[in-house]
N, C-alpha and C. Protein backbone atom coordinates (compact mmCIF):
# COMPACT_ATOMS: atom_id res chain seq x y z
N UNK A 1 -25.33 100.11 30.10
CA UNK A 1 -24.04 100.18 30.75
C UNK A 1 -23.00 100.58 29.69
N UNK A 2 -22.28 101.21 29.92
CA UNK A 2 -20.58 101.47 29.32
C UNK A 2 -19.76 101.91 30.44
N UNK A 3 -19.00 100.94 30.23
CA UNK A 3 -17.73 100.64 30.45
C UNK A 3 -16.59 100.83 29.71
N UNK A 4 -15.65 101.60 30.11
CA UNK A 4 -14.63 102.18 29.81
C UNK A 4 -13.37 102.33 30.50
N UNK A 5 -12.32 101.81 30.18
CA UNK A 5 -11.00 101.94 31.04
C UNK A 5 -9.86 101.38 29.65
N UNK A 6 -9.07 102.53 30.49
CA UNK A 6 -7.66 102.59 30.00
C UNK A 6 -6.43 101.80 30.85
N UNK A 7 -5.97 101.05 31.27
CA UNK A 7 -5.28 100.83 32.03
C UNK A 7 -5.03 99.47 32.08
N UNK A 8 -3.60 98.80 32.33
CA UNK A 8 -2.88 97.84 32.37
C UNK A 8 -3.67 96.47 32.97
N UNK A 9 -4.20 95.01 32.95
CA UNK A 9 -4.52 94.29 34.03
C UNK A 9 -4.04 94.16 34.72
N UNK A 10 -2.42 94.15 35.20
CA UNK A 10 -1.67 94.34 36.12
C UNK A 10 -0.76 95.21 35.76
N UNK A 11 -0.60 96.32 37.07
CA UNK A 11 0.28 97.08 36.75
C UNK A 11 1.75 97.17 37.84
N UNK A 12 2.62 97.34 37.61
CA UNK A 12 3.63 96.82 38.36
C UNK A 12 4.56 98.33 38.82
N UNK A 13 5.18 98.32 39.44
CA UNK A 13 5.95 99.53 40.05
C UNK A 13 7.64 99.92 38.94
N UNK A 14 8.36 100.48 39.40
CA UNK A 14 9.10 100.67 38.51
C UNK A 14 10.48 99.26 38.97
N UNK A 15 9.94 98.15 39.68
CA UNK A 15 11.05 97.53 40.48
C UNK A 15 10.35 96.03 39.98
N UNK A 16 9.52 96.33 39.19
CA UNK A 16 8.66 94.87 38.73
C UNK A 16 7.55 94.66 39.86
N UNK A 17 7.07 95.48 40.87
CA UNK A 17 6.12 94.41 42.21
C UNK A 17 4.96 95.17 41.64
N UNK A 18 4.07 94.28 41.98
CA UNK A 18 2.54 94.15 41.32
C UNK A 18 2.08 95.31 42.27
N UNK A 19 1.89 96.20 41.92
CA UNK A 19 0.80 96.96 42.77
C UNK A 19 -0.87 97.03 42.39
N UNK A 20 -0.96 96.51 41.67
CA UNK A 20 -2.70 96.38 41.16
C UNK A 20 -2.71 95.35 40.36
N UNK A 21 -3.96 95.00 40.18
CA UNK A 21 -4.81 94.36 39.31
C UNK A 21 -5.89 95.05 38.75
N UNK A 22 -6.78 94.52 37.52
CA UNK A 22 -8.01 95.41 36.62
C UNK A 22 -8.03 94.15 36.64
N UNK A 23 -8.90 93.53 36.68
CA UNK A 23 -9.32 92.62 35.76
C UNK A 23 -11.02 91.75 35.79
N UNK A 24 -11.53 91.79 35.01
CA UNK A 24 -12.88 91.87 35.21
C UNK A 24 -13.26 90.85 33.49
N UNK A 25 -13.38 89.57 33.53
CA UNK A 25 -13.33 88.74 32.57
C UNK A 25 -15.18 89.14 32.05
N UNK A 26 -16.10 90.01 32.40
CA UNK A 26 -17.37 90.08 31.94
C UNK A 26 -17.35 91.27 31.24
N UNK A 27 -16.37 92.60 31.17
CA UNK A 27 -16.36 93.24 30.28
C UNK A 27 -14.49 94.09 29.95
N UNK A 28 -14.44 92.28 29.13
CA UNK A 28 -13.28 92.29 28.58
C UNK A 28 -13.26 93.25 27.48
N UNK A 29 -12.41 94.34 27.61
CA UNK A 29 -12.35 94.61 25.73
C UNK A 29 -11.34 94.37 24.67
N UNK A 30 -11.40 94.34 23.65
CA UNK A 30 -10.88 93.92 22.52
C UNK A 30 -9.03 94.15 22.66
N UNK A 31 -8.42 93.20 22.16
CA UNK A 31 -7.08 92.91 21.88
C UNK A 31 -6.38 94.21 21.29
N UNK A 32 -5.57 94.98 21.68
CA UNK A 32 -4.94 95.84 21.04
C UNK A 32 -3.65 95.82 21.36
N UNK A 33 -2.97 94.45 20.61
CA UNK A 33 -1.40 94.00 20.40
C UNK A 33 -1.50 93.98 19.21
N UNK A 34 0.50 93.74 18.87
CA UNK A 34 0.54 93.10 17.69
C UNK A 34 0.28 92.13 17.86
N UNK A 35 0.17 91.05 16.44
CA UNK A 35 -0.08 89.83 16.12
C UNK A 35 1.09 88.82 16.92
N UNK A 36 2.28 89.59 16.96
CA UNK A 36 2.99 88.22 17.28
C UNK A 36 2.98 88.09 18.95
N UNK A 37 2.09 88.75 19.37
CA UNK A 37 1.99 88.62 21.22
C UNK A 37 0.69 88.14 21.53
N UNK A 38 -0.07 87.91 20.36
CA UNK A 38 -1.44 87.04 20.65
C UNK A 38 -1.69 86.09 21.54
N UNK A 39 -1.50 85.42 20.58
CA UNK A 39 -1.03 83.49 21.20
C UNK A 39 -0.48 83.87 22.93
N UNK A 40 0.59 84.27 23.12
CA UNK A 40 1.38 84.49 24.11
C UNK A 40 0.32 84.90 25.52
N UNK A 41 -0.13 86.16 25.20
CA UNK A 41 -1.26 86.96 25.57
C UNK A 41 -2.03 85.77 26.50
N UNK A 42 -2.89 84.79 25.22
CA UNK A 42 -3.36 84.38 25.69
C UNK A 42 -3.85 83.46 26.32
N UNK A 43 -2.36 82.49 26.30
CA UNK A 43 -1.80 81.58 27.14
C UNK A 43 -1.41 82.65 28.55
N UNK A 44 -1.50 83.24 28.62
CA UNK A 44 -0.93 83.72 30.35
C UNK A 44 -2.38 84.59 30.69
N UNK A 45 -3.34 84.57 29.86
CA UNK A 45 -4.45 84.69 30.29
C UNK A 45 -5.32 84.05 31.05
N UNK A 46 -4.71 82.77 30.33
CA UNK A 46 -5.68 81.49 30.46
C UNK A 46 -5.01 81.29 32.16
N UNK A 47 -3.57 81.04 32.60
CA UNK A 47 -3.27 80.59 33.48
C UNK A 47 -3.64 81.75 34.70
N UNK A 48 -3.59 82.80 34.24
CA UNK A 48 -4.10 83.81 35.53
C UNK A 48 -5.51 83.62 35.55
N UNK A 49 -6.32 83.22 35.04
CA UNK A 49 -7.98 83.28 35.43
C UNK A 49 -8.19 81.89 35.90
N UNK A 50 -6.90 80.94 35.63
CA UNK A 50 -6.87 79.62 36.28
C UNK A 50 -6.16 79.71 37.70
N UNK A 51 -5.52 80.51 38.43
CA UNK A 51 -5.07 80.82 39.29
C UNK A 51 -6.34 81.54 40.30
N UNK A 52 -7.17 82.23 39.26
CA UNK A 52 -8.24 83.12 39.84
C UNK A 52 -9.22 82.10 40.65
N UNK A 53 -9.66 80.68 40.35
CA UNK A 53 -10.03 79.96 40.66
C UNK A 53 -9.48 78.20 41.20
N UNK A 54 -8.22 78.84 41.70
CA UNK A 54 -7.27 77.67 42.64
C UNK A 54 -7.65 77.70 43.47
N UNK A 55 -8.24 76.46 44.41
CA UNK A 55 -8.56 76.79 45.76
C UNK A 55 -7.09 77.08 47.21
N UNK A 56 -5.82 76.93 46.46
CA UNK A 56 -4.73 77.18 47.03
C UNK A 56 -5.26 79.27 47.26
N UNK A 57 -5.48 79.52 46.47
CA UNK A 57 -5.33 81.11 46.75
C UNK A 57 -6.36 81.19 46.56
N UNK A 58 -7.87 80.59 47.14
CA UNK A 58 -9.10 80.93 47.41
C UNK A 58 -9.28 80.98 49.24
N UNK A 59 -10.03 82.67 49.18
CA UNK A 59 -10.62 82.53 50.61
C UNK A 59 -12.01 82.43 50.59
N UNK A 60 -13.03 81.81 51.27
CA UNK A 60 -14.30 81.52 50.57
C UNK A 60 -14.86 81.65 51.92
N UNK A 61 -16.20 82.36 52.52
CA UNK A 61 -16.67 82.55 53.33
C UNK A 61 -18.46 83.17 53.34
N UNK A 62 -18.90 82.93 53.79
CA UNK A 62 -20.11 83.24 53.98
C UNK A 62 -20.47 84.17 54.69
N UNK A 63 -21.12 85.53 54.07
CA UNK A 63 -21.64 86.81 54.88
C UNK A 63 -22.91 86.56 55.69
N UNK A 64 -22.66 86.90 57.24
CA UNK A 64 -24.41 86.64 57.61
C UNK A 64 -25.09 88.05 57.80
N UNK A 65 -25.64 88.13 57.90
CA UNK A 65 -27.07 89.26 58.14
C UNK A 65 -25.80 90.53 59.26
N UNK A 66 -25.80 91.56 58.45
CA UNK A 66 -25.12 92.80 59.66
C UNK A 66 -23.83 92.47 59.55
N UNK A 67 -23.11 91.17 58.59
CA UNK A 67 -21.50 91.53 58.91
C UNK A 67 -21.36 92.58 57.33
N UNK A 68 -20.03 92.79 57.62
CA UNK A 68 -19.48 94.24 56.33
C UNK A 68 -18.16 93.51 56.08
N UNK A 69 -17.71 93.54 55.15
CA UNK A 69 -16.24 93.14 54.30
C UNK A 69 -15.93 94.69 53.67
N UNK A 70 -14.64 94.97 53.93
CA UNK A 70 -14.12 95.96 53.29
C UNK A 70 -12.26 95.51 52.75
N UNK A 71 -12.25 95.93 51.62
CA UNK A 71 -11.05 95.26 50.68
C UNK A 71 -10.79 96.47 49.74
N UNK A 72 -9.59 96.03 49.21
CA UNK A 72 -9.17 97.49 48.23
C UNK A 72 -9.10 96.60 47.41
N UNK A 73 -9.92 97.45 46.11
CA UNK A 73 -10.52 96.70 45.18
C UNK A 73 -9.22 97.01 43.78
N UNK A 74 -8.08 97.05 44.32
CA UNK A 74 -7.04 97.28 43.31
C UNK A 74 -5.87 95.99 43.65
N UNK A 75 -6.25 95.54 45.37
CA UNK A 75 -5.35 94.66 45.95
C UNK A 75 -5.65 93.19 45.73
N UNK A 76 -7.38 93.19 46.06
CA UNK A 76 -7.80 92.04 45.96
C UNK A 76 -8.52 91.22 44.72
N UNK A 77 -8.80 90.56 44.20
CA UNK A 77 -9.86 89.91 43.14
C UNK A 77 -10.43 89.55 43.92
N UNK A 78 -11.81 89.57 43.62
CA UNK A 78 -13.32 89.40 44.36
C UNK A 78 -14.18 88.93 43.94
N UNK A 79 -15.41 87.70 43.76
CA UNK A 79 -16.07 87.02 43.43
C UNK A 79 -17.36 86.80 44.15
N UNK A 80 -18.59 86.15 43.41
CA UNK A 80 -19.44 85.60 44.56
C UNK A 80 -19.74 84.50 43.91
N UNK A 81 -20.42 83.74 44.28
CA UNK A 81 -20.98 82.24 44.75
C UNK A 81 -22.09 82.33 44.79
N UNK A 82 -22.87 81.64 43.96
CA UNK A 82 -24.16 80.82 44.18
C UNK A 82 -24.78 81.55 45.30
N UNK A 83 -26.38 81.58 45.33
CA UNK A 83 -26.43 82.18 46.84
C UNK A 83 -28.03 81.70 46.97
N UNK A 84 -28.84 81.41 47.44
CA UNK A 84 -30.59 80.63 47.74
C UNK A 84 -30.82 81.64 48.51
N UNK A 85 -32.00 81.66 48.57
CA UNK A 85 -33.26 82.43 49.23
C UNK A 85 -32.93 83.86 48.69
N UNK A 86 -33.53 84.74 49.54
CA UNK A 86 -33.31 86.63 49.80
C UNK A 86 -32.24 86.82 49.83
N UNK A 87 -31.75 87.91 49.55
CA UNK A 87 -30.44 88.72 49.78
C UNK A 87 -30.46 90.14 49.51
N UNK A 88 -29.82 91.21 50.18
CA UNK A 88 -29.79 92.56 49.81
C UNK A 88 -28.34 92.44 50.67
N UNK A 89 -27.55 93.03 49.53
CA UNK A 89 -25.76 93.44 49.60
C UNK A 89 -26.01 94.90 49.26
N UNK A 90 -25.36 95.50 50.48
CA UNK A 90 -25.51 97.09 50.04
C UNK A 90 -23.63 96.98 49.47
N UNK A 91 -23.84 97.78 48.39
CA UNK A 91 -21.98 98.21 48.26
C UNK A 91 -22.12 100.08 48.55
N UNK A 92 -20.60 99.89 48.92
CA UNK A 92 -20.33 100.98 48.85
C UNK A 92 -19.14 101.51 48.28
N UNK A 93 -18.70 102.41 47.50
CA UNK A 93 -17.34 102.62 47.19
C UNK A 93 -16.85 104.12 47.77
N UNK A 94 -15.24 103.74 47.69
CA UNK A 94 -14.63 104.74 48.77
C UNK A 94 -13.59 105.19 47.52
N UNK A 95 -13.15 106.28 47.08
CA UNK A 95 -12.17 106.90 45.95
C UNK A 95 -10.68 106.52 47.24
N UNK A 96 -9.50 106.43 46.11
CA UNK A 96 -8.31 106.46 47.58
C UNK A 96 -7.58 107.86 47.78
N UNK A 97 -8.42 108.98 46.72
CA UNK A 97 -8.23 110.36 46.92
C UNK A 97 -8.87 110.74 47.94
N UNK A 98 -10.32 110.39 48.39
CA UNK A 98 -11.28 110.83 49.34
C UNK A 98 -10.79 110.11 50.51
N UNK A 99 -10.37 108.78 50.43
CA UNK A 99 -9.53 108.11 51.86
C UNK A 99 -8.57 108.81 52.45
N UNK A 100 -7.49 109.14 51.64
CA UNK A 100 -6.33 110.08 51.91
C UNK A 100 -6.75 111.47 52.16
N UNK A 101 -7.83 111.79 51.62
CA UNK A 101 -8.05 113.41 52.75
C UNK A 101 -8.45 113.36 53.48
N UNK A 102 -9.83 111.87 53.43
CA UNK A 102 -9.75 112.21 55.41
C UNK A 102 -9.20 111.43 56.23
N UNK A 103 -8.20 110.57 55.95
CA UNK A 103 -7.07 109.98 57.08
C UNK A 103 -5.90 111.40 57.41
N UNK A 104 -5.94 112.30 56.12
CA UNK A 104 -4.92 113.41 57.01
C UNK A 104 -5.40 114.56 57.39
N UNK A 105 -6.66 114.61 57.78
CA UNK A 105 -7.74 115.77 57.87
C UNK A 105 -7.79 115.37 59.13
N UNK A 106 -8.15 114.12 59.29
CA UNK A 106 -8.22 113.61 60.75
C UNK A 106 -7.39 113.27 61.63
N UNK A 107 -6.27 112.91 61.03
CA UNK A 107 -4.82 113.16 61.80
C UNK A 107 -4.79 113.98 62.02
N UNK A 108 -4.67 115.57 61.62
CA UNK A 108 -4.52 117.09 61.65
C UNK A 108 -5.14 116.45 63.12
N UNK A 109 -7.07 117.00 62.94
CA UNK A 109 -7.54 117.23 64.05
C UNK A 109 -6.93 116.25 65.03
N UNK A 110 -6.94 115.05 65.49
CA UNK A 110 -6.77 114.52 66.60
C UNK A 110 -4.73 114.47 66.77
N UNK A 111 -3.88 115.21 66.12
CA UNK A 111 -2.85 115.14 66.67
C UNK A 111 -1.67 114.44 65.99
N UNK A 112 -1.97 113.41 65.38
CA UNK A 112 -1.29 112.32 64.49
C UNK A 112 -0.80 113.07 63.68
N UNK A 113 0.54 112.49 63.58
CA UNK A 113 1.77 112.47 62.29
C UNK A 113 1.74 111.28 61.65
N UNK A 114 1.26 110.42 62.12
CA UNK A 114 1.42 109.06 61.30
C UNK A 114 0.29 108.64 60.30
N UNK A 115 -0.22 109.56 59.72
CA UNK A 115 -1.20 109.47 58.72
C UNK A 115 -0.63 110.29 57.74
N UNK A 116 0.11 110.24 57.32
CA UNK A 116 0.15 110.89 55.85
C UNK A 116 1.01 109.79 54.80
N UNK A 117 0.87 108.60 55.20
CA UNK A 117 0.65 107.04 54.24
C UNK A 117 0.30 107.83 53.08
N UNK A 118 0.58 107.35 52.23
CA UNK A 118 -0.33 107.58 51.25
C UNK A 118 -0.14 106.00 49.93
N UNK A 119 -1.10 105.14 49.77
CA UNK A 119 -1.41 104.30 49.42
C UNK A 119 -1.13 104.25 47.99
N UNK A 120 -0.20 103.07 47.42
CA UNK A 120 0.03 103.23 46.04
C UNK A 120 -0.87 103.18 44.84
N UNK A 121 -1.09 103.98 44.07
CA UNK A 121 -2.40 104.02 42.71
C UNK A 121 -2.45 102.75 42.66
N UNK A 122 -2.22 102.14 42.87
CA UNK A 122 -2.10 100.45 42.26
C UNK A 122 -2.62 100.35 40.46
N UNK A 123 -3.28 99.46 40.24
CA UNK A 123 -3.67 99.48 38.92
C UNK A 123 -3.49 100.58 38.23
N UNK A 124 -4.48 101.77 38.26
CA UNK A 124 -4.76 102.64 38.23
C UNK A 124 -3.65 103.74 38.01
N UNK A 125 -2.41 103.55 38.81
CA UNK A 125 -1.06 104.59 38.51
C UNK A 125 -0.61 104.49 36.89
């Protein structure tokens, strides 16, 4: 595996509002601050991955056989749980360049003006 990314753990709009999250505590990479934002760093590290696991802002649910979850993986933090017996999780990923051409490809054809949304980069901008 390599893993590679450039980009903010949260990235915010030009008005301060969070439009994304990155954050993935299994392939953290290395500190590239100065020294005097260390400490700081990583005290508000500690409290956001302690937030990550509040059951105040936990939704916790169990997939059965044939259901599908779909989430934007820039909006939400996502986890799993322990799990016994068999399992096969198909994933799938969707680009929000490839979403946005065919929500206005398909507006075109069926008539719609109200598809040309176009969804903020979140993290990623």
């Amino acid at each position: 595996m390599d893993l590679r990314a450039d980009a903010r753990a949260i990235a915010t709009d030009f008005e301060g509002r969070v439009m994304g999250v990155r954050f993935d505590n299994h392939t953290y990479a290395p500190l590239d601050l100065p020294a005097q934002y260390v400490a700081r760093y990583y005290a508000a590290l500690r409290r956001f991955m302690a937030l990550g696991v509040d059951p105040d802002y936990r939704l916790q649910f169990r997939l059965e056989p044939g259901d599908m979850l779909v989430y934007d993986n820039q909006r939400v933090m996502h986890g799993r749980t322990a799990f016994e017996g068999d399992r096969h999780l198909q994933l799938a990923h969707l680009d929000r360049e490839e979403f946005h051409s065919r929500l206005h490809v398909l507006g075109r054809r069926f008539g719609r003006d109200d598809v040309q949304h176009i969804l903020a980069q979140g993290a990623l901008g």
